[in-house]
N, C-alpha and C. Protein backbone atom coordinates (compact mmCIF):
# COMPACT_ATOMS: atom_id res chain seq x y z
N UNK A 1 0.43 0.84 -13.48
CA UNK A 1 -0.12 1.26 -14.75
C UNK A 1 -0.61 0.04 -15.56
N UNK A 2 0.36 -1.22 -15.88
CA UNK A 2 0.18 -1.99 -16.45
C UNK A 2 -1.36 -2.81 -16.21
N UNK A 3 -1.55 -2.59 -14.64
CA UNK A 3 -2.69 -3.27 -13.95
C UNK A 3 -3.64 -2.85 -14.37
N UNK A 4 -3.62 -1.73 -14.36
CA UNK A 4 -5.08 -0.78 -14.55
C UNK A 4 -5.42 -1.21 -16.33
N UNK A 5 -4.38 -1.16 -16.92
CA UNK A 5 -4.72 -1.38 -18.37
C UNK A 5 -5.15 -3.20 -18.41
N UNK A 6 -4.64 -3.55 -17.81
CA UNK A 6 -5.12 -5.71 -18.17
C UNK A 6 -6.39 -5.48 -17.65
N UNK A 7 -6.98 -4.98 -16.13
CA UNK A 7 -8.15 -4.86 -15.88
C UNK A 7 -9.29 -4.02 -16.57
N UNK A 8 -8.98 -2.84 -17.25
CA UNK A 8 -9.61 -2.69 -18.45
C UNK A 8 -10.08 -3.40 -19.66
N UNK A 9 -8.69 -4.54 -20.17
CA UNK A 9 -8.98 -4.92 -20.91
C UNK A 9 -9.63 -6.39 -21.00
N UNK A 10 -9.90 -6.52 -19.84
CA UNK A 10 -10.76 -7.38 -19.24
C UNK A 10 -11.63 -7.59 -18.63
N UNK A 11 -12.55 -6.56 -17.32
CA UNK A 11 -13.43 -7.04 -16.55
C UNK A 11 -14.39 -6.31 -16.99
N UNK A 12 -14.04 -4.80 -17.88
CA UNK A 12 -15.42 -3.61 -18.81
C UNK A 12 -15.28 -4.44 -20.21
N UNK A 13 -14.94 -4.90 -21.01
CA UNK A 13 -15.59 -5.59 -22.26
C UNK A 13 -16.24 -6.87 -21.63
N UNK A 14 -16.12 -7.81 -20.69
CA UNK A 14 -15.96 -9.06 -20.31
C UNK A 14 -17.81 -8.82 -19.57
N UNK A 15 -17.89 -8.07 -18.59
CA UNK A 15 -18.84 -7.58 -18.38
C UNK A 15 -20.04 -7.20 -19.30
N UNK A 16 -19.43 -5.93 -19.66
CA UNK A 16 -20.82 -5.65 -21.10
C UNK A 16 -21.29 -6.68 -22.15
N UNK A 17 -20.00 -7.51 -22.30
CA UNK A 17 -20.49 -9.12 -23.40
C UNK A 17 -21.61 -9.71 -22.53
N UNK A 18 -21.84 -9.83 -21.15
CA UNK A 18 -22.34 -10.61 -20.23
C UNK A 18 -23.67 -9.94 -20.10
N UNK A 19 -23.18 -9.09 -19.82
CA UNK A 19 -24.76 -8.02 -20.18
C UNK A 19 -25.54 -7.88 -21.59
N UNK A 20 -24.83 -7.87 -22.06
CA UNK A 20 -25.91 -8.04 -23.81
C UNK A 20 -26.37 -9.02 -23.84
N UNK A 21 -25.69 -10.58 -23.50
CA UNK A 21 -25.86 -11.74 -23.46
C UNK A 21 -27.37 -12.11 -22.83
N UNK A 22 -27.17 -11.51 -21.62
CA UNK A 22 -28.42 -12.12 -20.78
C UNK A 22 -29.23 -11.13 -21.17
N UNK A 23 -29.23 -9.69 -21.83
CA UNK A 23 -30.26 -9.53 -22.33
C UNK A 23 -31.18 -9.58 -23.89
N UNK A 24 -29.79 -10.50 -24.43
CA UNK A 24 -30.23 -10.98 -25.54
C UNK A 24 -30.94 -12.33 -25.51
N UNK A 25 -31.09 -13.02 -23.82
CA UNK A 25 -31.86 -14.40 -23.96
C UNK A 25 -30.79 -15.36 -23.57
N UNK A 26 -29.70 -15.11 -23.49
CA UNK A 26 -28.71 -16.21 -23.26
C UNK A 26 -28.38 -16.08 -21.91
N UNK A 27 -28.89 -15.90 -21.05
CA UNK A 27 -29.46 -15.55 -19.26
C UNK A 27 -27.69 -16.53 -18.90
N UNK A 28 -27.92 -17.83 -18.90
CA UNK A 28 -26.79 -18.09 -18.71
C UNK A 28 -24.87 -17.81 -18.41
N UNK A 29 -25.46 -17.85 -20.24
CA UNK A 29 -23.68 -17.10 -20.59
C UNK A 29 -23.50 -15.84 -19.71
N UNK A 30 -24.51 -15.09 -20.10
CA UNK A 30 -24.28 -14.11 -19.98
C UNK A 30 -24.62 -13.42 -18.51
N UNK A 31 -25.27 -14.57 -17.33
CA UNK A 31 -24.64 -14.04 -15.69
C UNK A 31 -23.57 -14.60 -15.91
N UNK A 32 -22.86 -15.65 -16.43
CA UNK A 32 -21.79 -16.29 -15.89
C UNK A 32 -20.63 -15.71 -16.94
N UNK A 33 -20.52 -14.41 -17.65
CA UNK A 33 -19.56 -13.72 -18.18
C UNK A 33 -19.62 -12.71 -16.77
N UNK A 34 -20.60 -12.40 -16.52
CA UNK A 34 -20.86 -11.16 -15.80
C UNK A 34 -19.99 -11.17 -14.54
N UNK A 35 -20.41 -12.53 -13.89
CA UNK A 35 -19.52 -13.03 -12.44
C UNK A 35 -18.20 -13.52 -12.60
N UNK A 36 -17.96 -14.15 -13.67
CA UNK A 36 -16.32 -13.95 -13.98
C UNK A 36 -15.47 -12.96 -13.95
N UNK A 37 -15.84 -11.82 -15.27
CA UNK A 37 -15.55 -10.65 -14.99
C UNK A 37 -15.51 -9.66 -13.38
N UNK A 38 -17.03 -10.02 -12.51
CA UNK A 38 -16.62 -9.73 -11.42
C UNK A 38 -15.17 -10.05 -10.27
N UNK A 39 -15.16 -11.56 -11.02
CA UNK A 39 -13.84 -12.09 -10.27
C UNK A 39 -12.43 -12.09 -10.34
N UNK A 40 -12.57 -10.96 -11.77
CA UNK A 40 -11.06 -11.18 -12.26
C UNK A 40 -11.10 -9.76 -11.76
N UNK A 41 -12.15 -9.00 -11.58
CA UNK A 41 -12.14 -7.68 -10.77
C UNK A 41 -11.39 -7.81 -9.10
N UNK A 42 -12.31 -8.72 -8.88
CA UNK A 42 -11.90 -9.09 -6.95
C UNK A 42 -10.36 -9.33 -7.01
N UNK A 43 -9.97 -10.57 -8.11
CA UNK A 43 -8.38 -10.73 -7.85
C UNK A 43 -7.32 -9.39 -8.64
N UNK A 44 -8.39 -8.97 -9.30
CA UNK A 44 -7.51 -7.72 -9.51
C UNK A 44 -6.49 -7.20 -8.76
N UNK A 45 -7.71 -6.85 -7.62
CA UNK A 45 -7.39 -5.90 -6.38
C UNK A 45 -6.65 -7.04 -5.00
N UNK A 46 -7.38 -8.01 -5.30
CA UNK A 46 -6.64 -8.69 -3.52
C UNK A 46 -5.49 -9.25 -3.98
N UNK A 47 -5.47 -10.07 -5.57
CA UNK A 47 -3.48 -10.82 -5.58
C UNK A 47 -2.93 -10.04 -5.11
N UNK A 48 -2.43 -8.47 -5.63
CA UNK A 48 -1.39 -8.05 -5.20
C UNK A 48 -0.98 -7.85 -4.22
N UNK A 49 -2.24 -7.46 -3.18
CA UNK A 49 -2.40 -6.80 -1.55
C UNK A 49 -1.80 -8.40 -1.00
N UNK A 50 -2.57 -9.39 -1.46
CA UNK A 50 -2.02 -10.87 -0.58
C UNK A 50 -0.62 -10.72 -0.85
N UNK A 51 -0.31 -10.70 -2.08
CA UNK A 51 1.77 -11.19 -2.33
C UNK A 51 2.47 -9.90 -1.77
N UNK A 52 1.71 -8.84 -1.54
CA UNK A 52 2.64 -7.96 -0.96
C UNK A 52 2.71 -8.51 0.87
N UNK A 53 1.92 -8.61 1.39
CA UNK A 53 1.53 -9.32 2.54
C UNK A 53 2.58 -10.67 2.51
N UNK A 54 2.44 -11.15 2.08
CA UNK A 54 3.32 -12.57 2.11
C UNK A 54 4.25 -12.04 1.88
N UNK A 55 4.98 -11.00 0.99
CA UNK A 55 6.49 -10.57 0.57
C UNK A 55 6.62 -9.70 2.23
N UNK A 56 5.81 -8.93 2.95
CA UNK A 56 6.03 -8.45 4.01
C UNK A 56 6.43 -9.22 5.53
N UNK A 57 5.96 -10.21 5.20
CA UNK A 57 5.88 -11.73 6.64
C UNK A 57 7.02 -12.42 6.60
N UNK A 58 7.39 -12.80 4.95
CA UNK A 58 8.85 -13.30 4.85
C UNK A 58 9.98 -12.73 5.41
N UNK A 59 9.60 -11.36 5.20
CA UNK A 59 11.36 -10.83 4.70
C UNK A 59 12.02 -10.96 6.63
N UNK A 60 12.91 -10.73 6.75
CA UNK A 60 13.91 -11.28 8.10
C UNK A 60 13.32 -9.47 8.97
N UNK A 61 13.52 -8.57 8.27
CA UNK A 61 13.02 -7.83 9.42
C UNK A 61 11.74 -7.47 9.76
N UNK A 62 10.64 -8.35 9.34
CA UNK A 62 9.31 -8.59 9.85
C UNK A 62 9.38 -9.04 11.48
N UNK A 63 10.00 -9.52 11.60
CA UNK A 63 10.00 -10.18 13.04
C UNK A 63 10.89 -9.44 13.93
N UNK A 64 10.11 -9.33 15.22
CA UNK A 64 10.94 -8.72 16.47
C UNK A 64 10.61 -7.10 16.63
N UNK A 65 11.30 -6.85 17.62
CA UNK A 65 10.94 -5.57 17.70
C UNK A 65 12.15 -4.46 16.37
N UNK A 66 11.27 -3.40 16.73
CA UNK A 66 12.60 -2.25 15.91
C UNK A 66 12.25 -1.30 16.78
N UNK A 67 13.26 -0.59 16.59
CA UNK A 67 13.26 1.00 17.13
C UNK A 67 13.68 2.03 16.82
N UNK A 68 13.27 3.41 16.51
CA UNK A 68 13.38 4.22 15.78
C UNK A 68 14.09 5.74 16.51
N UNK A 69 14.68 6.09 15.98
CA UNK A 69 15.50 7.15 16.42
C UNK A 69 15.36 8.36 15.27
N UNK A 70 14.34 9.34 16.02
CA UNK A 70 14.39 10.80 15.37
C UNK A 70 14.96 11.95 15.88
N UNK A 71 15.19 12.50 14.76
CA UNK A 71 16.45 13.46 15.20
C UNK A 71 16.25 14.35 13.76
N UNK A 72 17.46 15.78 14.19
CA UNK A 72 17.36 16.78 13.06
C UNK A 72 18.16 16.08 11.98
N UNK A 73 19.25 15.33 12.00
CA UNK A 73 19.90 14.48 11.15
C UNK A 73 18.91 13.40 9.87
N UNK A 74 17.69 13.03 10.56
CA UNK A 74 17.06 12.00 9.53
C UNK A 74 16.16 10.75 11.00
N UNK A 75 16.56 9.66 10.26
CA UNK A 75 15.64 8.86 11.07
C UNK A 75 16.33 7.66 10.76
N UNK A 76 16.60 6.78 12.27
CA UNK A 76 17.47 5.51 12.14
C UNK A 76 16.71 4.52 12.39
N UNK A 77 16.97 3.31 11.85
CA UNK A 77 15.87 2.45 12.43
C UNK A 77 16.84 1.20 12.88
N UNK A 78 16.43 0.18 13.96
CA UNK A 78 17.12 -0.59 14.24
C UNK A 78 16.61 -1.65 14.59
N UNK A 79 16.50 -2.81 13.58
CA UNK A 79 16.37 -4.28 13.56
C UNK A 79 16.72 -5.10 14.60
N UNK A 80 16.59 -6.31 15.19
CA UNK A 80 17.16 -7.07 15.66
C UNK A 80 18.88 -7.84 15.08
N UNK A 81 18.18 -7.52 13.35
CA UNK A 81 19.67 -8.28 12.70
C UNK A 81 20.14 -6.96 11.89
N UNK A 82 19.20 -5.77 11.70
CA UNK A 82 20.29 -4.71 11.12
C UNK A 82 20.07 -3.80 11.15
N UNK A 83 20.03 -2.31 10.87
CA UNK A 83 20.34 -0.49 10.90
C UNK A 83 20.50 -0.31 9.93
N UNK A 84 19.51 0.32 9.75
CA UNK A 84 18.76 1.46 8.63
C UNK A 84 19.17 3.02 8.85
N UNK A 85 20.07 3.85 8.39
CA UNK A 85 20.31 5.27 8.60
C UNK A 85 19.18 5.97 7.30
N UNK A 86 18.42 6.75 7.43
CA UNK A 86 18.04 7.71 6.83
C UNK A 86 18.15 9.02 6.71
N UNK A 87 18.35 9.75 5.93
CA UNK A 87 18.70 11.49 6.01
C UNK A 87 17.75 12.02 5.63
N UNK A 88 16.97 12.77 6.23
CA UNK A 88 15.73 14.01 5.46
C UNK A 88 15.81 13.85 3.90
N UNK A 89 16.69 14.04 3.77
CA UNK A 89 16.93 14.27 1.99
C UNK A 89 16.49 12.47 1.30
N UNK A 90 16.51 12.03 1.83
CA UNK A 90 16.02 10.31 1.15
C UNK A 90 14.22 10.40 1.47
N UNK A 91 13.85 11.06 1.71
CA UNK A 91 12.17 11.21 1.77
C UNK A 91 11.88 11.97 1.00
N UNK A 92 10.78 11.51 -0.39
CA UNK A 92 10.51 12.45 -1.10
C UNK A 92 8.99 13.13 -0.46
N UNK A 93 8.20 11.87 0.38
CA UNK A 93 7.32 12.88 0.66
C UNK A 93 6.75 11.89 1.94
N UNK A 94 5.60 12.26 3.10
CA UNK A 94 4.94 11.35 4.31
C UNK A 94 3.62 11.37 3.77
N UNK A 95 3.00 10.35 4.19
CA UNK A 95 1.54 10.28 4.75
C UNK A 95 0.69 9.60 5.79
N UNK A 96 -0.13 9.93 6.25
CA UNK A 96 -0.37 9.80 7.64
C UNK A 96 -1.63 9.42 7.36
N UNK A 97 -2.05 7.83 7.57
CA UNK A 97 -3.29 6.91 7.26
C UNK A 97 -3.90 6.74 8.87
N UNK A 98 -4.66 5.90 8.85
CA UNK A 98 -5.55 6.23 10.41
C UNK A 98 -4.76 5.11 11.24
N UNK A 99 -3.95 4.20 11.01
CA UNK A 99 -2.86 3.52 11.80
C UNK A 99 -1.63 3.72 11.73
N UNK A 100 -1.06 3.92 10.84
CA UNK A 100 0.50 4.67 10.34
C UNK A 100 0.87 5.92 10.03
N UNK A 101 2.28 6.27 9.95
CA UNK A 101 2.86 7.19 9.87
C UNK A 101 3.71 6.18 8.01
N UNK A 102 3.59 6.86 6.87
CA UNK A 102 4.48 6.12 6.30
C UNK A 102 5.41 7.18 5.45
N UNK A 103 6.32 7.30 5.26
CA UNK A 103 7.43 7.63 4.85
C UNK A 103 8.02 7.68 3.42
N UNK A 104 7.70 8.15 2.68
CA UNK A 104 7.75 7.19 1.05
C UNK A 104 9.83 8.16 0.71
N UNK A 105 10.29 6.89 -0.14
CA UNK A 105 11.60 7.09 -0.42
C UNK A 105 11.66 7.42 -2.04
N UNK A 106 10.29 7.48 -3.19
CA UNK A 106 10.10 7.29 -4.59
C UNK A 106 8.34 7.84 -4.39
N UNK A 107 8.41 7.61 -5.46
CA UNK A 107 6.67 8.18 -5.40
C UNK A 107 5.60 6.63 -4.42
N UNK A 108 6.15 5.61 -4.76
CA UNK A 108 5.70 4.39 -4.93
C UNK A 108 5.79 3.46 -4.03
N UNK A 109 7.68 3.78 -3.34
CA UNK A 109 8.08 3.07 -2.55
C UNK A 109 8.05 3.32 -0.91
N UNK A 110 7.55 2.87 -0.10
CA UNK A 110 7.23 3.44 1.65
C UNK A 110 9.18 3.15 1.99
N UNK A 111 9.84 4.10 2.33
CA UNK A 111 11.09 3.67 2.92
C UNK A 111 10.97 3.21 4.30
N UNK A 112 9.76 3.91 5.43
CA UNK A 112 10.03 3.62 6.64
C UNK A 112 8.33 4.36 6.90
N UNK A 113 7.94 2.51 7.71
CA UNK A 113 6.36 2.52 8.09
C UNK A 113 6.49 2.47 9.84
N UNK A 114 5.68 3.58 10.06
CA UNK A 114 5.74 4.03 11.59
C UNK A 114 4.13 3.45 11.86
N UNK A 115 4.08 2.53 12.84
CA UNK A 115 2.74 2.13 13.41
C UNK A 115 2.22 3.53 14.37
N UNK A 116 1.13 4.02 14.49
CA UNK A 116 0.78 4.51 15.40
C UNK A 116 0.40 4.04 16.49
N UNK A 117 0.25 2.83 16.71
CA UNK A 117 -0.28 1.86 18.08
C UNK A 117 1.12 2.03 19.18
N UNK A 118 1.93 2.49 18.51
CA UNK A 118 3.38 2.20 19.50
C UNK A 118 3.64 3.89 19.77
N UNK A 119 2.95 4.79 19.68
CA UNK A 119 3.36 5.99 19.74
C UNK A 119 1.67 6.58 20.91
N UNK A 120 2.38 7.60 22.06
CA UNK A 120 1.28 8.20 22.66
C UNK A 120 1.02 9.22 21.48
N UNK A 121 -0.26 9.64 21.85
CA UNK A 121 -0.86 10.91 21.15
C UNK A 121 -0.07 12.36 21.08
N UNK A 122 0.80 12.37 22.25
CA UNK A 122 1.75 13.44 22.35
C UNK A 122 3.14 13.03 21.12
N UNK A 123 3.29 12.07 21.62
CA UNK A 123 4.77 11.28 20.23
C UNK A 123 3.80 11.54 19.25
N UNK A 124 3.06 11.08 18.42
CA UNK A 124 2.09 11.48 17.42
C UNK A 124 2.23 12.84 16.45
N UNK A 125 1.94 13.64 17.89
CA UNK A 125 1.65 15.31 17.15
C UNK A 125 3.25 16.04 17.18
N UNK A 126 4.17 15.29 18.09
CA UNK A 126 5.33 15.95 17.64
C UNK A 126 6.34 15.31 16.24
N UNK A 127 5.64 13.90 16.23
CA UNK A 127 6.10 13.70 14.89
C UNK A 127 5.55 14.34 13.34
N UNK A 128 4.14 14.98 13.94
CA UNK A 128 3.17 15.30 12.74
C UNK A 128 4.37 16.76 12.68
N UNK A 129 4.80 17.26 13.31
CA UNK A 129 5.52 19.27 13.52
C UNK A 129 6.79 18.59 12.57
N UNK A 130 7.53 17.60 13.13
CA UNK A 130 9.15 17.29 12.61
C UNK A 130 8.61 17.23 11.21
N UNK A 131 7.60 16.40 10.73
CA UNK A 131 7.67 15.68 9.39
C UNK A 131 6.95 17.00 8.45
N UNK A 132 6.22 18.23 9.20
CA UNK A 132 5.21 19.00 8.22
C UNK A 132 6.88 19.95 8.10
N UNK A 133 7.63 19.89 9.09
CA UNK A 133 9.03 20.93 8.79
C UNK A 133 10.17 20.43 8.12
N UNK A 134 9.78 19.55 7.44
CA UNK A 134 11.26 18.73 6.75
C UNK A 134 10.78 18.01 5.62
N UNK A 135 9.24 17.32 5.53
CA UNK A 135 8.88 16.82 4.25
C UNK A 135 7.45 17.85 3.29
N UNK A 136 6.95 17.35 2.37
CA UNK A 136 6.03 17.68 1.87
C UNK A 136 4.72 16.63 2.10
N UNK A 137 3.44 16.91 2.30
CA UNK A 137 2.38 15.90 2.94
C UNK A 137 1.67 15.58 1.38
N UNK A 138 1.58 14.56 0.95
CA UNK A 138 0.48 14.25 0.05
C UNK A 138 -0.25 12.52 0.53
């Protein structure tokens, strides 16, 4: 929320100053409000995606394999250094992007990200039946 409001209050006034500018004659200022504003647009959107990326590479169970265990109970996951138990009831809802399976535990938060590259097309569609009979899809 907070994001959406700083980038409001920055890259649509920051912009239109840039635009009056250069068409008030001040060509200058006013591309170079324009392309600023474009840039505080670009880092808008990529800081966070990069530090989430870097917060994802760090953490200890980035590395190695895992493996996942589904069942009517929930879904276990298992690290090289630790085990994750999940119960149906800790998923508030799934969604299913064109490489993943992801799992959300909050509106916000992914509890458990399923690659599709590691699953046949058959594992796929029987995970799409478990998850449309136990979660809600948004």
């Amino acid at each position: 929320m907070w994001d959406t409001f700083q980038f409001a209050l920055t890259f649509v006034p920051l912009f239109f100053v840039g635009a009056g500018l250069a068409d008030a004659g001040s060509s200058v200022a006013g591309w170079s409000c324009m392309g600023l504003s474009i840039a505080i647009a670009f880092a808008a959107y990529e800081v966070p995606r990069a530090r989430r990326r870097q917060q994802f590479r760090a953490s200890p169970f980035a590395g190695g394999d895992r493996a996942l265990t589904i069942n009517e109970n929930g879904i276990a996951t298992t690290f090289p250094n630790a085990t994750a138990q999940y119960g149906w009831q800790a998923f508030t809802r799934y969604r299913e992007t064109e490489l993943s399976i992801l799992l959300f535990t909050s509106p916000y938060s992914i509890g458990v990200w399923i690659p599709k590259r590691e699953m046949s097309p058959q594992q796929i569609d029987e995970l799409r039946h478990i998850l449309k009979a136990r979660l809600p899809v948004r």
